[in-house]
C-alpha atoms as a PDB file:
ATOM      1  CA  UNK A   1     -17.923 -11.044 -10.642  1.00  0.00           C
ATOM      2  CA  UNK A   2     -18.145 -13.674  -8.170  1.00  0.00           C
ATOM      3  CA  UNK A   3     -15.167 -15.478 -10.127  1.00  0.00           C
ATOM      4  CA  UNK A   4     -12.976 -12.165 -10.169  1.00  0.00           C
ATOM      5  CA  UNK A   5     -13.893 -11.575  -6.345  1.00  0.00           C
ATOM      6  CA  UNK A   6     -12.403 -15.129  -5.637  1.00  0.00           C
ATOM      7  CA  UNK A   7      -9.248 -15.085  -7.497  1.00  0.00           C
ATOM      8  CA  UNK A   8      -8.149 -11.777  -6.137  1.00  0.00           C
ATOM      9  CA  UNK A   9      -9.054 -13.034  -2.497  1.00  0.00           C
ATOM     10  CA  UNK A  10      -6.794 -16.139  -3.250  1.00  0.00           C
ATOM     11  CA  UNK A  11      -3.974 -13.821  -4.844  1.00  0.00           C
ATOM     12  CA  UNK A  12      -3.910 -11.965  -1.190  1.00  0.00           C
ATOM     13  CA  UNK A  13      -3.763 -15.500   0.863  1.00  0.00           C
ATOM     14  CA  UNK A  14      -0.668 -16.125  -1.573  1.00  0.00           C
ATOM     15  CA  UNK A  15       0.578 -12.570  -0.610  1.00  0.00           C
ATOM     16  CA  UNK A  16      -0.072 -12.962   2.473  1.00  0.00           C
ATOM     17  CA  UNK A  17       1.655 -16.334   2.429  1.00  0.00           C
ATOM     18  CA  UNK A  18       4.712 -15.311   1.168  1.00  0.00           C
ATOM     19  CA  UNK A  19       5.417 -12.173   3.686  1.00  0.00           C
ATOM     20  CA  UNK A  20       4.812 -15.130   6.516  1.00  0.00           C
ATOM     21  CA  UNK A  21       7.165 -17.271   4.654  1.00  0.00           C
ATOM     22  CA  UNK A  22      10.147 -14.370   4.433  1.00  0.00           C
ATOM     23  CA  UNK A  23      13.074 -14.103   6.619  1.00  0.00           C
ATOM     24  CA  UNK A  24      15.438 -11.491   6.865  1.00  0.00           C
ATOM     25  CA  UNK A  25      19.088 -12.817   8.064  1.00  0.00           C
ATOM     26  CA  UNK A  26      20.111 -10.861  11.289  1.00  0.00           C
ATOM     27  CA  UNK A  27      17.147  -8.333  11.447  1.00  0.00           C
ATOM     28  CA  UNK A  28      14.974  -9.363  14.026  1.00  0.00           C
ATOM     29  CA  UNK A  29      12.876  -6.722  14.154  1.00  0.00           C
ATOM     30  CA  UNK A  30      12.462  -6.618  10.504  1.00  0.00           C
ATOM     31  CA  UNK A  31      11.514 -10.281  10.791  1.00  0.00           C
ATOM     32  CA  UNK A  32       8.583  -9.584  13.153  1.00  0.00           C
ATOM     33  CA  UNK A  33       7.380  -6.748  11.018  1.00  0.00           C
ATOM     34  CA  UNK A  34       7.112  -8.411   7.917  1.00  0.00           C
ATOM     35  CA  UNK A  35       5.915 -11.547   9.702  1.00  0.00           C
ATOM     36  CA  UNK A  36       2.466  -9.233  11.643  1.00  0.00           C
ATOM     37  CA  UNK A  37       2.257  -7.936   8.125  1.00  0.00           C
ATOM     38  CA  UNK A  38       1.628 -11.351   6.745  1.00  0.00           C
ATOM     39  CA  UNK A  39      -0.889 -12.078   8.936  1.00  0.00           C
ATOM     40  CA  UNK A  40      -2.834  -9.069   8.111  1.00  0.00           C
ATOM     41  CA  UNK A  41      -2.862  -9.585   4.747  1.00  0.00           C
ATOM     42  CA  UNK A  42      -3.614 -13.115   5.243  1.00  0.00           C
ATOM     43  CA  UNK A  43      -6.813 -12.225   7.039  1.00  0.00           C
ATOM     44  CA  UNK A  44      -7.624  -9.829   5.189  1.00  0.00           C
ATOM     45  CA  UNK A  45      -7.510 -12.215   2.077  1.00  0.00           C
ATOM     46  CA  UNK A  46     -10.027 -14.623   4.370  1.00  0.00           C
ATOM     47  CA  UNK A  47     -11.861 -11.531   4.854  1.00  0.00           C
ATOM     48  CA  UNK A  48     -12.369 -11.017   1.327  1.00  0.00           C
ATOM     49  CA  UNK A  49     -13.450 -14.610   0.199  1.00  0.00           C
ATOM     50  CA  UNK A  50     -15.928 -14.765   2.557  1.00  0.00           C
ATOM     51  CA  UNK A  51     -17.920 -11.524   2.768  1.00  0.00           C
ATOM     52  CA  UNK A  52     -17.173  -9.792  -0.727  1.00  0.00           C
ATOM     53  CA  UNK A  53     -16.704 -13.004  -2.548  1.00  0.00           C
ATOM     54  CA  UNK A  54     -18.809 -15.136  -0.134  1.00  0.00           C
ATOM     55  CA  UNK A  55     -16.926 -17.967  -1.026  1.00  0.00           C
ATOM     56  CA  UNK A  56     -17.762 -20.127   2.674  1.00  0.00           C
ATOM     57  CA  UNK A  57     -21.725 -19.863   1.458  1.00  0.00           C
ATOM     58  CA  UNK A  58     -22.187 -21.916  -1.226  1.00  0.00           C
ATOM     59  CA  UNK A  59     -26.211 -21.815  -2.183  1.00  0.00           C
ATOM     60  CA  UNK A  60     -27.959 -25.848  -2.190  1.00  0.00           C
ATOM     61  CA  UNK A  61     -28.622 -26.989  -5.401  1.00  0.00           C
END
């Protein structure tokens, strides 16, 4: 479970990755929309690594 929580978490930083990278020629406003929509989905990709997948708390050995 722990494996599937992870790789969907990453697949939403690459989401998220890709709106940030996108440019629309000569729409500005489209630009900054799909650019705040990046981030959200960025953060919400963190957000689900590190409380469903709790990927930043790794357990000592």
């Amino acid at each position: 479970m722990k494996l599937i929580s992870s790789l969907l978490g990453f697949l939403i930083i690459f989401v998220g990755l890709l709106f940030l990278n996108t440019t629309i020629l000569n729409e500005t406003y489209k630009n900054v929309i799909v650019k705040i929509v990046g981030v959200m989905v960025l953060f919400f990709g963190i957000f689900v690594l590190k409380k469903i997948a709790k990927f930043g708390k790794q357990k000592p050995s």
